[in-house]
Protein backbone atom coordinates (compact mmCIF):
# COMPACT_ATOMS: atom_id res chain seq x y z
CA UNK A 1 -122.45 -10.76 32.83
CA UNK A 2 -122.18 -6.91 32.76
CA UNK A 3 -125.37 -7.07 35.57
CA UNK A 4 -123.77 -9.55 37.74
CA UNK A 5 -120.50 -7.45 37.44
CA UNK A 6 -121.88 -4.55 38.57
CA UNK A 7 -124.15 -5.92 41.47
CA UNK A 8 -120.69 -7.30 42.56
CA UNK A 9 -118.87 -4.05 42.72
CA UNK A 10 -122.41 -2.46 44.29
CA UNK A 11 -121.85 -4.70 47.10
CA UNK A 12 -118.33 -4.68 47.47
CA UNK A 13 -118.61 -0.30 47.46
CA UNK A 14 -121.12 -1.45 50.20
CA UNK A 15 -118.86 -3.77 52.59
CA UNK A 16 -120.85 -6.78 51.91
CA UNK A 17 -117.56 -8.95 50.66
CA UNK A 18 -119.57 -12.36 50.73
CA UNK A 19 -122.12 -11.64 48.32
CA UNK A 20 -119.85 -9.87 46.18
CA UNK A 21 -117.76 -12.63 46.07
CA UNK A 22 -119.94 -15.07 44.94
CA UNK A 23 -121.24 -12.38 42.19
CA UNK A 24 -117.29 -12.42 41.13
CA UNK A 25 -116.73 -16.15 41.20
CA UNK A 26 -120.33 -16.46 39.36
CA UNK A 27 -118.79 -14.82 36.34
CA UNK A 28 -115.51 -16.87 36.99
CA UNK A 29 -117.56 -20.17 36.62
CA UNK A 30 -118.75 -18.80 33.10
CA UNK A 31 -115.40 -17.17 31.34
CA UNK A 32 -115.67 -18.66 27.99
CA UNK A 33 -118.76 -15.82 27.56
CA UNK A 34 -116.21 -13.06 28.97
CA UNK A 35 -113.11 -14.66 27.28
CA UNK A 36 -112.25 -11.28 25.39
CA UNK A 37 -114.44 -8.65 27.78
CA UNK A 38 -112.70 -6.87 29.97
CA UNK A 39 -115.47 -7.76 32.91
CA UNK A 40 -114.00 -11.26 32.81
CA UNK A 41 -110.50 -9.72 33.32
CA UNK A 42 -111.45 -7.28 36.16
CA UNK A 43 -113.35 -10.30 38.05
CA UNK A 44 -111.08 -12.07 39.28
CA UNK A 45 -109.07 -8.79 40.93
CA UNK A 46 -112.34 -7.62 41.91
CA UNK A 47 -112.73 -11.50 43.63
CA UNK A 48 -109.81 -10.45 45.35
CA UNK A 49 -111.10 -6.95 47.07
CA UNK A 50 -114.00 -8.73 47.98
CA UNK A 51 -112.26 -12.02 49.98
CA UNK A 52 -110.19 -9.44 51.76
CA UNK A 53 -113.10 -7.85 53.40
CA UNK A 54 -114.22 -10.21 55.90
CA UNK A 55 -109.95 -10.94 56.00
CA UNK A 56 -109.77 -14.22 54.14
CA UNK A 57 -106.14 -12.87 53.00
CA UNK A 58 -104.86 -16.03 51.84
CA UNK A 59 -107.67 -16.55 49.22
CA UNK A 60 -107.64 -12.94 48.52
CA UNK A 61 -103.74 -12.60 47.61
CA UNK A 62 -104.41 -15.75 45.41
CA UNK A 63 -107.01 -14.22 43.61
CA UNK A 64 -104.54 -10.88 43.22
CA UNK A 65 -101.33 -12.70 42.11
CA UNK A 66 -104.30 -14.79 39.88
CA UNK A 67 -104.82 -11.66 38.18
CA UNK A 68 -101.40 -10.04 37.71
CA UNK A 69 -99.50 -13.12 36.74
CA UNK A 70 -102.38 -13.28 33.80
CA UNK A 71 -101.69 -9.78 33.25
CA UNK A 72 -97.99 -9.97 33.25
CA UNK A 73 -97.69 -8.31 29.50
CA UNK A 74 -99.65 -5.38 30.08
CA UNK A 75 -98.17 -2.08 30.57
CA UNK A 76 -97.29 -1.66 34.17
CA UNK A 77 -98.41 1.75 34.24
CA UNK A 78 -101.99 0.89 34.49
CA UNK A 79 -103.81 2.05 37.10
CA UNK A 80 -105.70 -1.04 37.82
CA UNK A 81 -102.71 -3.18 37.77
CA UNK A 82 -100.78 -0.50 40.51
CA UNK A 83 -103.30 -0.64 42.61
CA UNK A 84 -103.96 -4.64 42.48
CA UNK A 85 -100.28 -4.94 43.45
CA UNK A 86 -100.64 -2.72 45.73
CA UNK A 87 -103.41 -4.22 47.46
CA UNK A 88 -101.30 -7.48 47.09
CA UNK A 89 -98.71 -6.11 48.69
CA UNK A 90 -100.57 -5.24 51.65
CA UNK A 91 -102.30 -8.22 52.34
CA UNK A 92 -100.01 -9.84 54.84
């Protein structure tokens, strides 16, 4: 999945938020073989960034609030998780 993961944040670095998406959701459709990575993890946040780019915001701040209400536990000071709610935040 790492491939797919990473031609997924190529595209989304590159604007292209459609075909990044689908690279995201592609490794959401298959997350019993990233139960325990941490691709699987970042995927769905990374799903998020990429709906918000051609400003599907609802979809987008589901995928966000997806991934920090599974991330609830973690330490709050992780970079990651400030900028997803950040990001969250800001998709209004």
């Amino acid at each position: 999945m790492y491939p797919i993961y990473l031609r997924g944040a190529a595209r989304l670095a590159t604007g292209q938020g459609a075909p990044a998406a689908a690279d995201f959701q592609e490794i959401l459709d298959h997350s019993g073989i990233v139960v325990s990575d941490p691709v699987g993890a970042l995927a769905r946040w990374q799903l998020g960034r990429a709906l918000a780019l051609p400003g599907d915001k609802t979809a987008a701040k589901t995928a966000h609030r997806t991934f920090l209400t599974l991330r609830k536990e973690a330490d709050p000071d992780i970079p990651v998780l400030k900028q997803a709610k950040a990001e969250c935040a800001s998709l209004k």
